[in-house]
N, C-alpha and C. Protein backbone atom coordinates (compact mmCIF):
# COMPACT_ATOMS: atom_id res chain seq x y z
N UNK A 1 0.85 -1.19 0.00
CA UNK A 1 0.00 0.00 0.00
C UNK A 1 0.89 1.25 0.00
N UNK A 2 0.51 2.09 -1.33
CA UNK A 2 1.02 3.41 -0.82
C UNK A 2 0.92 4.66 0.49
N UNK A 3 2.10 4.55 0.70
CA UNK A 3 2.05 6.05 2.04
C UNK A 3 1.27 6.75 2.19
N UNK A 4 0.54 7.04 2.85
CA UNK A 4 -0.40 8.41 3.03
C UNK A 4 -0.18 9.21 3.85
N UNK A 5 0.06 10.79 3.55
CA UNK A 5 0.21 11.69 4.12
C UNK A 5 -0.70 12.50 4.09
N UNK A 6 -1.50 12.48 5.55
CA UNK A 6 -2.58 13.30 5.27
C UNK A 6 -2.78 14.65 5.68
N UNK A 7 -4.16 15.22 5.06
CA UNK A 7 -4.28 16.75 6.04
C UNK A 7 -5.59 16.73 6.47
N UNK A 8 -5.74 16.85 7.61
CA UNK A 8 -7.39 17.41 8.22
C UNK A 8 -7.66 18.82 8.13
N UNK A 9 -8.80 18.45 7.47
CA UNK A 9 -9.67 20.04 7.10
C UNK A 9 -11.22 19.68 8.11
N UNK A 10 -11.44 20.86 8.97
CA UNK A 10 -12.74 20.95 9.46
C UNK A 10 -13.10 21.70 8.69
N UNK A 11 -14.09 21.44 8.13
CA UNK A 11 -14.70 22.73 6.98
C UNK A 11 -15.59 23.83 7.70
N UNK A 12 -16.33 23.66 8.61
CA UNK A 12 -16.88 24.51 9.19
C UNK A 12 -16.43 25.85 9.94
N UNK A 13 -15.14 25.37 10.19
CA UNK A 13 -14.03 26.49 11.00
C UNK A 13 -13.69 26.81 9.56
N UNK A 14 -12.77 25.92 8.24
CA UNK A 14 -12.13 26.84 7.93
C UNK A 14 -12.74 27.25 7.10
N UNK A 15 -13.73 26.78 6.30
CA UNK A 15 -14.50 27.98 5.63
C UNK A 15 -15.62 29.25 6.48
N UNK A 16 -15.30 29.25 7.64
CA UNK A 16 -15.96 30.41 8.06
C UNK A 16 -17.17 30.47 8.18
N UNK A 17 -18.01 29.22 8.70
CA UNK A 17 -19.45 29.46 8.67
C UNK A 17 -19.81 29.99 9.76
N UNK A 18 -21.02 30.35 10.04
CA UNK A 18 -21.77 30.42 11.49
C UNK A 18 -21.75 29.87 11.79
N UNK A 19 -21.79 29.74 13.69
CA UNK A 19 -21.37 28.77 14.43
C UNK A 19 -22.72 28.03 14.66
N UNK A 20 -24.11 28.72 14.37
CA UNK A 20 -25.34 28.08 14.64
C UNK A 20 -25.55 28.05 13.74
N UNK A 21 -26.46 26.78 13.41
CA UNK A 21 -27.11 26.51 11.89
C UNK A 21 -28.71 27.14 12.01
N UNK A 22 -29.43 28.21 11.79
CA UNK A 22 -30.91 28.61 11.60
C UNK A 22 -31.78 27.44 10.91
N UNK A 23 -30.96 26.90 9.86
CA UNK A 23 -31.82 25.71 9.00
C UNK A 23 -33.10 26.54 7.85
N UNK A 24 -32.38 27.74 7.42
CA UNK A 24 -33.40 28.51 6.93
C UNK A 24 -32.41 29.05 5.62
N UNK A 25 -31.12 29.14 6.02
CA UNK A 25 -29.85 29.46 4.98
C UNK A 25 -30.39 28.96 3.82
N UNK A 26 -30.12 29.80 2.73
CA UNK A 26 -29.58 28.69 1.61
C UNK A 26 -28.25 28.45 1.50
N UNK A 27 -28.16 27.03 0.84
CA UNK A 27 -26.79 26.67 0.43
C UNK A 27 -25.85 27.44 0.28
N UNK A 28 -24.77 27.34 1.49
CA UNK A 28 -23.06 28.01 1.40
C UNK A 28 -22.74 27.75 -0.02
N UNK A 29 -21.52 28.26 0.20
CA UNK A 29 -20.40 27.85 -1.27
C UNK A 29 -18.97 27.64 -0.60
N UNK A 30 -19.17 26.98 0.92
CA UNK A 30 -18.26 26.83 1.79
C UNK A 30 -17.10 25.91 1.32
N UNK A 31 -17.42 24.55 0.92
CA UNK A 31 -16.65 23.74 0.25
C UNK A 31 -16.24 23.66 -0.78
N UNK A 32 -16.51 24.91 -2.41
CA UNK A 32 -15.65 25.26 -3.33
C UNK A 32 -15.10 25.78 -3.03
N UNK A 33 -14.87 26.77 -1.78
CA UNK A 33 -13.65 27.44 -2.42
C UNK A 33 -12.02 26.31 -1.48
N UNK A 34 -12.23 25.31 -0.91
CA UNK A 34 -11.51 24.24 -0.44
C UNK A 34 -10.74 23.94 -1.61
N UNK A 35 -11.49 23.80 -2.48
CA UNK A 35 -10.83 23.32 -4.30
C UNK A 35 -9.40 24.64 -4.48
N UNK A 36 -9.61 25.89 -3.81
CA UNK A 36 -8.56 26.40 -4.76
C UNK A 36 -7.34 25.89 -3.71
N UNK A 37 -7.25 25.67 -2.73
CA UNK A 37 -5.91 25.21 -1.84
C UNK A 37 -5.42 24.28 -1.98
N UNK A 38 -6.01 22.98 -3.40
CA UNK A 38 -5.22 22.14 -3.47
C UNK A 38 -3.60 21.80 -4.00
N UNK A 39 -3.58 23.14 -4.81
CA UNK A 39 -2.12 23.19 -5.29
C UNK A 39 -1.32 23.36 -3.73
N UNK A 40 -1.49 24.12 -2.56
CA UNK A 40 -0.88 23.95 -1.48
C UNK A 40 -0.48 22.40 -1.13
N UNK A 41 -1.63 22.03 -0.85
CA UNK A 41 -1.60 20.40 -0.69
C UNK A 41 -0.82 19.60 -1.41
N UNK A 42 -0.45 19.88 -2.64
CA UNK A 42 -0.04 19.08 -3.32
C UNK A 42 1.53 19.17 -3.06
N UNK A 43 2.05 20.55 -3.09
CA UNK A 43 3.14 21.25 -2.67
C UNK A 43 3.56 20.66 -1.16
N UNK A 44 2.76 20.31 -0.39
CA UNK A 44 3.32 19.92 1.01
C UNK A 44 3.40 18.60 0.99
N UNK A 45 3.09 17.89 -0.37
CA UNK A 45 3.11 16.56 -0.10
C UNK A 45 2.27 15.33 0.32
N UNK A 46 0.89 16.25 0.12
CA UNK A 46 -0.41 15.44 1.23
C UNK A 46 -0.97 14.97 -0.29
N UNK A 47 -1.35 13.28 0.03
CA UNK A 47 -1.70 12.55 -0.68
C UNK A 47 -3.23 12.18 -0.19
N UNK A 48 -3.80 12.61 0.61
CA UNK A 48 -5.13 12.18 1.53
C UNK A 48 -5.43 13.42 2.29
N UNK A 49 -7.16 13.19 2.26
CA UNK A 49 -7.29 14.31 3.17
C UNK A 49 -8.67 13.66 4.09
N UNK A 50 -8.29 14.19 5.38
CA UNK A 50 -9.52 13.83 6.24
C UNK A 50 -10.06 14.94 6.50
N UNK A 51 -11.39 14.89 6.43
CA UNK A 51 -12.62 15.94 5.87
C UNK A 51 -13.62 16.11 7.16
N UNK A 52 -14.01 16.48 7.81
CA UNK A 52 -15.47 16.32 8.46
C UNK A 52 -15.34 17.06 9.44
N UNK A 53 -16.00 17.12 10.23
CA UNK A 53 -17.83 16.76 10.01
C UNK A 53 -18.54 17.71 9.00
N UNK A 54 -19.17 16.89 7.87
CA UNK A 54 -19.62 17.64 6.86
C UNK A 54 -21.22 17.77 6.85
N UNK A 55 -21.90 16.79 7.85
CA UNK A 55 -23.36 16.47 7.58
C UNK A 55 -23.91 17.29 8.43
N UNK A 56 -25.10 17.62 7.70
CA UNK A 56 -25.92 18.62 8.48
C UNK A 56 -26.14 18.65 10.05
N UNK A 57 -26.22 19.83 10.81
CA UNK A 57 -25.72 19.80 12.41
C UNK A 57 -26.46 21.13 12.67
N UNK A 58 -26.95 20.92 13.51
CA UNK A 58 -26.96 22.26 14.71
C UNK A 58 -25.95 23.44 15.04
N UNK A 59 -24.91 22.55 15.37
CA UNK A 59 -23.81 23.88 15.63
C UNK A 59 -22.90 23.22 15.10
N UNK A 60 -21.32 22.83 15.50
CA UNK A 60 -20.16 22.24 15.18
C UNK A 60 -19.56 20.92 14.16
N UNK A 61 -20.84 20.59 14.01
CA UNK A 61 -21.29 19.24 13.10
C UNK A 61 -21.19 17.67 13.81
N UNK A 62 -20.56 18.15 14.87
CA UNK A 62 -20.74 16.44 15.65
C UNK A 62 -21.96 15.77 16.15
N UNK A 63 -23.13 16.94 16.40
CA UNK A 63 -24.43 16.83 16.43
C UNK A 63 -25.04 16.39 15.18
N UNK A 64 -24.77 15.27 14.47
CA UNK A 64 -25.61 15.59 13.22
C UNK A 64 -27.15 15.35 13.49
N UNK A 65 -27.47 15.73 12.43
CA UNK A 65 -29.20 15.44 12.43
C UNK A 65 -29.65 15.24 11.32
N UNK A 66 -28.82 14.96 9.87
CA UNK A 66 -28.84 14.65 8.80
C UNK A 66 -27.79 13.75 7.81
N UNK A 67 -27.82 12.35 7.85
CA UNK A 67 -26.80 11.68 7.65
C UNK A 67 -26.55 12.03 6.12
N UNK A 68 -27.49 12.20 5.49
CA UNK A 68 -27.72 12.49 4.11
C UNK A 68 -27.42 13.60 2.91
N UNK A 69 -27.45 14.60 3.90
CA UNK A 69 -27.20 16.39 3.35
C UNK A 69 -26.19 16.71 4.01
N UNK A 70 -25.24 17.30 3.17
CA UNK A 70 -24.37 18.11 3.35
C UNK A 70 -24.75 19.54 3.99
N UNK A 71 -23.98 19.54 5.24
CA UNK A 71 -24.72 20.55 5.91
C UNK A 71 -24.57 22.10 5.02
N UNK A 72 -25.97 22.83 5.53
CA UNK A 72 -26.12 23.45 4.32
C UNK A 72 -25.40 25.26 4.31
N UNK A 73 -24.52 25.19 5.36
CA UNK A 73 -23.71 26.26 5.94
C UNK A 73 -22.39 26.19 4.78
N UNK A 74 -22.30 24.81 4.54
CA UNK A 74 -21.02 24.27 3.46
C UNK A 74 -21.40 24.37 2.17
N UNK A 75 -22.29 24.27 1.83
CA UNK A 75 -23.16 23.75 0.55
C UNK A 75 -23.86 23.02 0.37
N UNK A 76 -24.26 22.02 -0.83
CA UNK A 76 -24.73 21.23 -0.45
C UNK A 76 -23.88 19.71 -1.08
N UNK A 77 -24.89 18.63 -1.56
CA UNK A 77 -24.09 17.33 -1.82
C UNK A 77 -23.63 17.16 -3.18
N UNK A 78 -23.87 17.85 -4.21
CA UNK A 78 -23.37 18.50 -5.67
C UNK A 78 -21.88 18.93 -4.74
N UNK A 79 -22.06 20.05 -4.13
CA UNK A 79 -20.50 20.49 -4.52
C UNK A 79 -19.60 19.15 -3.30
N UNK A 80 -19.97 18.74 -2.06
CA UNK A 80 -19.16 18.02 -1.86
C UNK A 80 -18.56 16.76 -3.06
N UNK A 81 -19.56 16.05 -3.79
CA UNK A 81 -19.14 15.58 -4.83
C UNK A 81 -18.42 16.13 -5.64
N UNK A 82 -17.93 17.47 -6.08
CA UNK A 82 -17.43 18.53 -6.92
C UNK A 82 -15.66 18.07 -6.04
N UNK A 83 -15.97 18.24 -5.01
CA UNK A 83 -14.52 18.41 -4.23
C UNK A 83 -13.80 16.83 -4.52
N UNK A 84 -14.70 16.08 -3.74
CA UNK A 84 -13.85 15.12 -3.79
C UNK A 84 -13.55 14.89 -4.67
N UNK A 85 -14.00 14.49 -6.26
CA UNK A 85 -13.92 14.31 -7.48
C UNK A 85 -12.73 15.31 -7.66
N UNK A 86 -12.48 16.54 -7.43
CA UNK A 86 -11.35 17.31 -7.46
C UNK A 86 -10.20 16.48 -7.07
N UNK A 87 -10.50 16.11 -5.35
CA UNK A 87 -8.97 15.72 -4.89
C UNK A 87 -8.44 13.63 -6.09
N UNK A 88 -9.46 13.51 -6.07
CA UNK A 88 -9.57 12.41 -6.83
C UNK A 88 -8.41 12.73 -8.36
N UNK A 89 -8.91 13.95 -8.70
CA UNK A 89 -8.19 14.35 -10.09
C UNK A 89 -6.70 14.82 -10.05
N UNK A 90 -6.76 14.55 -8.54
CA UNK A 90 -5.26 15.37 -8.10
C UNK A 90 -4.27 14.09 -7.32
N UNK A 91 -4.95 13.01 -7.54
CA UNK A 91 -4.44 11.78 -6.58
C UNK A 91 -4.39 11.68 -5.23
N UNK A 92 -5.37 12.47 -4.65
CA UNK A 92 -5.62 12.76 -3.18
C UNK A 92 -6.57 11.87 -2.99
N UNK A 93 -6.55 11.06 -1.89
CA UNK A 93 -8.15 10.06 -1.34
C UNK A 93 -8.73 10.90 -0.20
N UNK A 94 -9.99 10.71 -0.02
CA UNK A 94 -10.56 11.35 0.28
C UNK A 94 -11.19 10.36 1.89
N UNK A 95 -10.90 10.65 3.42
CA UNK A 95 -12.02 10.41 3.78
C UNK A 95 -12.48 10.94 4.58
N UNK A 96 -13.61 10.61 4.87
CA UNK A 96 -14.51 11.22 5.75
C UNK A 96 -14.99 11.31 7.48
N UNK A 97 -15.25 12.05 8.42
CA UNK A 97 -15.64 11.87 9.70
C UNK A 97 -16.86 11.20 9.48
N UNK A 98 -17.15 10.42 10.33
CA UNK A 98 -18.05 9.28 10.22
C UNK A 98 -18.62 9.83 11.84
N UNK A 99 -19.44 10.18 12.54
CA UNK A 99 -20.21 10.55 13.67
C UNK A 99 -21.25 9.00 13.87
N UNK A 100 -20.98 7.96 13.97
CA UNK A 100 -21.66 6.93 14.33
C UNK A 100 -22.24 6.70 15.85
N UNK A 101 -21.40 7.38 16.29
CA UNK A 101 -21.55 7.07 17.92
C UNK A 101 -22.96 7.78 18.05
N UNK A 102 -23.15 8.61 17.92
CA UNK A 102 -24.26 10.02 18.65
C UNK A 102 -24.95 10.91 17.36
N UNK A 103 -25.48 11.40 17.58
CA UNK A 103 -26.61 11.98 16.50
C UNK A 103 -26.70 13.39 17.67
N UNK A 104 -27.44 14.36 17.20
CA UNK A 104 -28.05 15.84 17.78
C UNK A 104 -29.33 15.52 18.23
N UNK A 105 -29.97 16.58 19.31
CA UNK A 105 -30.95 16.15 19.56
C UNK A 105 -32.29 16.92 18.42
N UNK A 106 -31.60 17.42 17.55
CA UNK A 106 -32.67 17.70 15.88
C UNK A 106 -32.92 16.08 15.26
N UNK A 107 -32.15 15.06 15.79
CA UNK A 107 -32.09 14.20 14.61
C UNK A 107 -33.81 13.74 14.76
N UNK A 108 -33.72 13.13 13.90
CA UNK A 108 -35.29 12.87 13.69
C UNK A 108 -35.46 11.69 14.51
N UNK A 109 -35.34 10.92 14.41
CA UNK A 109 -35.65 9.80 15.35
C UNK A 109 -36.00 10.04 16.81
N UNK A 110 -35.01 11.03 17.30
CA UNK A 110 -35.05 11.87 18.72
C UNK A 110 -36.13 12.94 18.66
N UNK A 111 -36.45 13.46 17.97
CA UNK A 111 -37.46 14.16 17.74
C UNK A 111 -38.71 13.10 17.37
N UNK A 112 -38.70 12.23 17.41
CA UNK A 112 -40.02 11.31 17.72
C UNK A 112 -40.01 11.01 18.59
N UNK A 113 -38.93 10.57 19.35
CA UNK A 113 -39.23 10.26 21.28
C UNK A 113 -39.17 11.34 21.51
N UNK A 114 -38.89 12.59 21.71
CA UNK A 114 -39.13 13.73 22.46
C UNK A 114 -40.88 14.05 22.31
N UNK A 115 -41.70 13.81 20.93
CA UNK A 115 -42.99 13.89 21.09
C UNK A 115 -43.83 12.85 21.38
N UNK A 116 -43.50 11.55 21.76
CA UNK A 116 -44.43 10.51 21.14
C UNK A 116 -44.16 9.58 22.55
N UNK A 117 -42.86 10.14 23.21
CA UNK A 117 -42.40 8.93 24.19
C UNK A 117 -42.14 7.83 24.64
N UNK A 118 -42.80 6.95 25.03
CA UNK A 118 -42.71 5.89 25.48
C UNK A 118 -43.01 4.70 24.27
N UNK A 119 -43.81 5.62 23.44
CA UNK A 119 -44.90 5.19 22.36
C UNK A 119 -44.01 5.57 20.66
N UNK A 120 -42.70 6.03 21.01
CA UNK A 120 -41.92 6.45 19.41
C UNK A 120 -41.16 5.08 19.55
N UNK A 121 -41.83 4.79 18.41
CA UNK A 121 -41.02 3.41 17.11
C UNK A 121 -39.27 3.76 17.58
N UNK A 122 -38.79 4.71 17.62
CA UNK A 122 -37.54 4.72 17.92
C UNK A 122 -36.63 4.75 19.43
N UNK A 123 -37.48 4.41 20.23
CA UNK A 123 -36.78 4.15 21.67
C UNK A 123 -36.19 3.90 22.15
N UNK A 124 -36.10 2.91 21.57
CA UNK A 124 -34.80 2.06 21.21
C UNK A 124 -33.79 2.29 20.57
N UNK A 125 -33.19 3.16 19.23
CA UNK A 125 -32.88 3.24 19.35
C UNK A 125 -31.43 4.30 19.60
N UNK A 126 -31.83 4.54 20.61
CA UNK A 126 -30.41 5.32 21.56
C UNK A 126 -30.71 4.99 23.16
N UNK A 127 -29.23 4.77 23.95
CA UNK A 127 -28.50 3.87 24.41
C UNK A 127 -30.12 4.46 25.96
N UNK A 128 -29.69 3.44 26.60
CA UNK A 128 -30.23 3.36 28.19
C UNK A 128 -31.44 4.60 28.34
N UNK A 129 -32.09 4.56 26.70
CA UNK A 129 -33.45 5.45 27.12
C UNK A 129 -34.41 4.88 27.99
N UNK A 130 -34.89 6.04 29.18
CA UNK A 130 -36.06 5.29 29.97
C UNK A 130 -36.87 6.33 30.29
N UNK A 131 -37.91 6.02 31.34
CA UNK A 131 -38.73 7.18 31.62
C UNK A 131 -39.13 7.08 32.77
N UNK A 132 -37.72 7.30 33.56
CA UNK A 132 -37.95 6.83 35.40
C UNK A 132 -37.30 8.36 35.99
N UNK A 133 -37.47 9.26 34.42
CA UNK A 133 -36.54 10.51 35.14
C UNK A 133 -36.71 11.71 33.98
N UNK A 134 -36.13 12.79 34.40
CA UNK A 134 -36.02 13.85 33.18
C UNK A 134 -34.74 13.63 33.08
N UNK A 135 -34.19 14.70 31.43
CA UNK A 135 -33.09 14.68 31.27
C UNK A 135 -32.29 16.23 31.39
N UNK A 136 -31.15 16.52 31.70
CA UNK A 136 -31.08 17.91 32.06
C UNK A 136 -32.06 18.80 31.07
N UNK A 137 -32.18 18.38 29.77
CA UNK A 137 -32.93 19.09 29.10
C UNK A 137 -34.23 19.39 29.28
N UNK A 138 -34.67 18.67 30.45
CA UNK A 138 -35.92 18.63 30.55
C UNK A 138 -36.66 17.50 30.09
N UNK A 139 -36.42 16.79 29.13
CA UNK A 139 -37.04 15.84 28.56
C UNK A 139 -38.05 14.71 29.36
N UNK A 140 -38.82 14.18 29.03
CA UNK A 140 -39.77 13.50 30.01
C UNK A 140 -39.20 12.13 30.24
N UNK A 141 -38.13 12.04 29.91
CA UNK A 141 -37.10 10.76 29.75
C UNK A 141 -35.74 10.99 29.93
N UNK A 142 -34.59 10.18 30.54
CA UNK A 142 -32.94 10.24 30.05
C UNK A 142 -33.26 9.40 29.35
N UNK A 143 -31.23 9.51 29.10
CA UNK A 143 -31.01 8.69 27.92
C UNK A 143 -29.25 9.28 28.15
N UNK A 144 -28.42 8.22 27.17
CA UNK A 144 -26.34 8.38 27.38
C UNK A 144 -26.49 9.38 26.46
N UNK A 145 -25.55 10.42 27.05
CA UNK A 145 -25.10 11.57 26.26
C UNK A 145 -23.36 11.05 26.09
N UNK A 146 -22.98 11.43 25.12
CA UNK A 146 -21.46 10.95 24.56
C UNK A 146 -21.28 11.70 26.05
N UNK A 147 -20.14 10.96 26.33
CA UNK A 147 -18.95 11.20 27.95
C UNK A 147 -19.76 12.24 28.73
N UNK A 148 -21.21 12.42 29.06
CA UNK A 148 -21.60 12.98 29.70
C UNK A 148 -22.80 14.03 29.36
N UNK A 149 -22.74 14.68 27.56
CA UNK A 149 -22.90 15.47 26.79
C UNK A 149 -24.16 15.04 26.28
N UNK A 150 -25.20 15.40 26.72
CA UNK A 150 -26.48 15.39 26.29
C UNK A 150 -26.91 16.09 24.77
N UNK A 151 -26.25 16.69 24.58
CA UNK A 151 -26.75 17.39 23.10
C UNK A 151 -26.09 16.05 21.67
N UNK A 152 -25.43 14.99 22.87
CA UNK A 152 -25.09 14.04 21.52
C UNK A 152 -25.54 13.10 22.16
N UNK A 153 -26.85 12.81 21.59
CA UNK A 153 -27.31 11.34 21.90
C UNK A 153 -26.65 10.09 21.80
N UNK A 154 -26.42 9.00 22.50
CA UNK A 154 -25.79 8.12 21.87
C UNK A 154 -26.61 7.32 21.59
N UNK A 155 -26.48 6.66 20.74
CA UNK A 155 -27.25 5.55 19.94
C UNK A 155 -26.95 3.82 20.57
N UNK A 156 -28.00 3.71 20.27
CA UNK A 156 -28.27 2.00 20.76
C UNK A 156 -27.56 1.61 19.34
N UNK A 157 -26.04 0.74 19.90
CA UNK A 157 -25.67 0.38 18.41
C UNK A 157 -26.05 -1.07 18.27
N UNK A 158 -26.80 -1.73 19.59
CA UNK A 158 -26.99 -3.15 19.47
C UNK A 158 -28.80 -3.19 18.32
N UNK A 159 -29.18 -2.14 18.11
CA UNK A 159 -30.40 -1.88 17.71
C UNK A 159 -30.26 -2.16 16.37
N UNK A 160 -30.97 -2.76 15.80
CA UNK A 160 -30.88 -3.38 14.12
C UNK A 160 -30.99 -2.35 13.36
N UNK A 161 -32.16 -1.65 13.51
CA UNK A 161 -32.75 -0.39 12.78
C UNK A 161 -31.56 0.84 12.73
N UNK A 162 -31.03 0.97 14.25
CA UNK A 162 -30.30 2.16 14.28
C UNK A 162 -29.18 1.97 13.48
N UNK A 163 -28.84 0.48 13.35
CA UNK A 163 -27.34 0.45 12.94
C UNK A 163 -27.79 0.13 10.92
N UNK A 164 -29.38 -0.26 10.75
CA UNK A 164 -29.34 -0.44 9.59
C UNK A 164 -29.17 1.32 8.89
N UNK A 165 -30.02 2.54 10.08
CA UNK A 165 -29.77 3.47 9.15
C UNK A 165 -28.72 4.21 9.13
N UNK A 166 -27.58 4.29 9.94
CA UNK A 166 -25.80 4.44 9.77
C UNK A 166 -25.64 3.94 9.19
N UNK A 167 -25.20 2.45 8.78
CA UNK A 167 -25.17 1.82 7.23
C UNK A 167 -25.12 2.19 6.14
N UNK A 168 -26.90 2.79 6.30
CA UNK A 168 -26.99 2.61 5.02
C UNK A 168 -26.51 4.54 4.30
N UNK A 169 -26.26 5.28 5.08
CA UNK A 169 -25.65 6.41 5.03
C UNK A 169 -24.21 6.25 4.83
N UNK A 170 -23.58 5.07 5.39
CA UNK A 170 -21.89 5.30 4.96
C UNK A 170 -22.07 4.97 3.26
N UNK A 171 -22.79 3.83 3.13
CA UNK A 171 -23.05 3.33 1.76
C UNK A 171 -23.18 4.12 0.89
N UNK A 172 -24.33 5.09 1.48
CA UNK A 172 -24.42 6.48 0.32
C UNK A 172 -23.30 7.43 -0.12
N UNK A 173 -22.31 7.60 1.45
CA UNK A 173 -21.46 8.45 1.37
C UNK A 173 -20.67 7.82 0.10
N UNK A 174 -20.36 6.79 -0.03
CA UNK A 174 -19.32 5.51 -0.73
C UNK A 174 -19.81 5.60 -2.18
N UNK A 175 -20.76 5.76 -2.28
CA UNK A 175 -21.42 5.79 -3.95
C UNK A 175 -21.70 7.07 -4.58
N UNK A 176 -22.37 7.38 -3.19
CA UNK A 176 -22.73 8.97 -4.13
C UNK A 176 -21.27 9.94 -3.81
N UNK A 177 -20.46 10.00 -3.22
CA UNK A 177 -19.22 10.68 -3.35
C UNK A 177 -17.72 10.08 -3.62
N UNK A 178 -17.87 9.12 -3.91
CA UNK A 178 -17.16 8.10 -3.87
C UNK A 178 -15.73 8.11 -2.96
N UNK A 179 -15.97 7.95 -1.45
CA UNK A 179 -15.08 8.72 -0.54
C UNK A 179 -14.04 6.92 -0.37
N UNK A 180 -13.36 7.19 -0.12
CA UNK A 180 -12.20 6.08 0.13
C UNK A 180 -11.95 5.42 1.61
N UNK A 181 -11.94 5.71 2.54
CA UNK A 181 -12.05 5.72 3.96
C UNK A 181 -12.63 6.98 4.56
N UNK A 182 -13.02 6.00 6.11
CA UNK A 182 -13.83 6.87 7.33
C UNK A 182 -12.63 7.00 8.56
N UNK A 183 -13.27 8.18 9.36
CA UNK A 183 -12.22 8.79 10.45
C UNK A 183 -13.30 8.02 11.09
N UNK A 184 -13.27 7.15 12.45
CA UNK A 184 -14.64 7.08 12.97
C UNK A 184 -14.21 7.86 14.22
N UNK A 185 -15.59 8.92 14.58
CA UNK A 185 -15.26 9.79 15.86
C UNK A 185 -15.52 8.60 16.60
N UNK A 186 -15.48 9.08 18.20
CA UNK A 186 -15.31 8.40 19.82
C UNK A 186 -15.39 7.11 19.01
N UNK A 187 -14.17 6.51 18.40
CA UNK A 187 -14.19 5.03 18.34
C UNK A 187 -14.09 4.40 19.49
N UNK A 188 -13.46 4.55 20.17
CA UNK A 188 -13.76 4.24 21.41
C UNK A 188 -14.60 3.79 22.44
N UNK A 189 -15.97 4.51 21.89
CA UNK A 189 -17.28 4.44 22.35
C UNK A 189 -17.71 3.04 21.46
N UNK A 190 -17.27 2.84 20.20
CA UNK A 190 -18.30 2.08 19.48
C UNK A 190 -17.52 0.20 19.96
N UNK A 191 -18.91 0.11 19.76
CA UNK A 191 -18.66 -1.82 20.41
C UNK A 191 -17.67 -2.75 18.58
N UNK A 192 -16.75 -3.50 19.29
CA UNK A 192 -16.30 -4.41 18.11
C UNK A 192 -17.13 -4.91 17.24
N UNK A 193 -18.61 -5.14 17.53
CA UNK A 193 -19.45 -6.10 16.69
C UNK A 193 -19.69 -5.01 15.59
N UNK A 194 -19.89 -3.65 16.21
CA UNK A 194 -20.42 -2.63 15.33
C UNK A 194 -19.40 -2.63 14.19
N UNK A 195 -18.58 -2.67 14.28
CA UNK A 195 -17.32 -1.95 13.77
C UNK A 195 -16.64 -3.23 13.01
N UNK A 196 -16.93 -4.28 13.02
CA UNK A 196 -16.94 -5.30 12.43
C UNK A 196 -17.81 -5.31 11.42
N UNK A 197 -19.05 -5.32 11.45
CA UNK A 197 -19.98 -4.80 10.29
C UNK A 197 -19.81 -4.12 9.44
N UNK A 198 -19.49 -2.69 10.32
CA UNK A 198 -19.20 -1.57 9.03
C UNK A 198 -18.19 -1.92 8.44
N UNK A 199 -17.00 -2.43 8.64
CA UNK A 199 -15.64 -3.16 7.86
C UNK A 199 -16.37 -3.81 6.84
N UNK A 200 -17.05 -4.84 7.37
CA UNK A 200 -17.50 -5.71 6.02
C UNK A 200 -18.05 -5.16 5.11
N UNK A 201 -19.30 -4.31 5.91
CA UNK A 201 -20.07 -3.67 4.43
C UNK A 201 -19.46 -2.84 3.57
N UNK A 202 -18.41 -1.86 4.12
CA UNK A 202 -17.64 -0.77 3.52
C UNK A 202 -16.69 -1.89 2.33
N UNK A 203 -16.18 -2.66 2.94
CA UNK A 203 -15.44 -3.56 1.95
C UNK A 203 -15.99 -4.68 0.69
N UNK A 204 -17.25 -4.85 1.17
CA UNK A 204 -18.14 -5.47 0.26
C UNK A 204 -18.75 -4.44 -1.38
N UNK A 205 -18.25 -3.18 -0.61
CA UNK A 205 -18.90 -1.76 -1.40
C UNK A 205 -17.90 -1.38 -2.03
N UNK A 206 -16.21 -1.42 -1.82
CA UNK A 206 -14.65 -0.69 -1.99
C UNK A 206 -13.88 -1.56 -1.38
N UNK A 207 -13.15 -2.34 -2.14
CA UNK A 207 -12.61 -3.56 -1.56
C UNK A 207 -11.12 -3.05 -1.17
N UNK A 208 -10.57 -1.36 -1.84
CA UNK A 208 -9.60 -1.01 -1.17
C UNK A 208 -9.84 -0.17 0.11
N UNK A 209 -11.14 -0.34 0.39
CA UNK A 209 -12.00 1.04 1.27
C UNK A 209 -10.84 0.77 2.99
């Protein structure tokens, strides 16, 4: 295998977005102008670049709440495809922050137990939800916030559903941008079985993935 020398780009810092997402924006043009710094890159020697958090978020992007859209402070999923396809043309691989562990509390699923409770199809799944308590937020339920952090839900990764729809979002990332490898955040957090899966499927999809 060839060497990789990589560079991490947070796009949200360095293209300068707002730090809160309204969800009312139209589409940045945050991630073209990433395209003109690749002659730098190339010049320093970086053959890879790790990218993220790119998916739609509340504030910082580790909250996502949209596995699907490119958050829309950046642009949207046209120009992330625009980029990578760039670094692609430049012999750069491309991968991506992968947020598997935790979701925002916008994500939709959480926004069905926050209205529906005891009684949302999704209860399951994120980690040790119950309803023997509130949550600092108030919520009529807890539930694991990443290392303490309630604004990142953590997800039930033993949950079929939860882990079929992470899945099936890396999959998309893999086809519709055709990204090469994942950074996975709090790996740490995620269980071997999980992470065994996603290996297979990612490799069943990009057999150099």
């Amino acid at each position: 295998m060839t060497d990789r020398f990589f560079y991490h780009i947070y796009p949200l810092g360095f293209c300068g977005c707002p730090e809160k997402n309204d969800f009312s924006c139209p589409a940045g043009r945050g991630l073209r102008g990433i395209e003109a710094h690749i002659p730098r890159l190339l010049d320093m020697g970086v053959n890879a670049v790790y990218i993220g958090p790119l998916f739609e978020s509340a504030t910082h992007g580790y909250d996502t709440l949209d596995y699907f859209h490119v958050d829309r402070r950046l642009g949207d999923n046209d120009s992330l495809k625009r980029l990578a396809q760039a670094f692609h043309d430049n012999g750069i691989i491309v991968a991506l922050d992968a947020v598997l562990n935790h979701a925002g509390r916008h994500f939709f699923a959480f926004k069905d137990l926050q209205a529906r409770g005891e009684s949302s199809a999704y209860r399951d799944w994120f980690s040790n939800a119950r309803f023997d308590g509130k949550s600092p937020y108030g919520d009529n339920f807890t539930y694991d916030g990443w290392n303490g952090h309630y604004n990142l839900v953590k997800f039930n990764s033993r949950n079929r559903e939860a882990r079929e729809h992470l899945f099936a979002a890396v999959k998309f990332w893999i086809e519709e941008f055709g990204i090469d490898g994942l950074r996975l955040d709090a790996a740490d957090h995620l269980s071997p079985e999980f992470m065994d899966e996603l290996a297979d499927r990612c490799a069943a999809l990009k057999k150099d993935f």
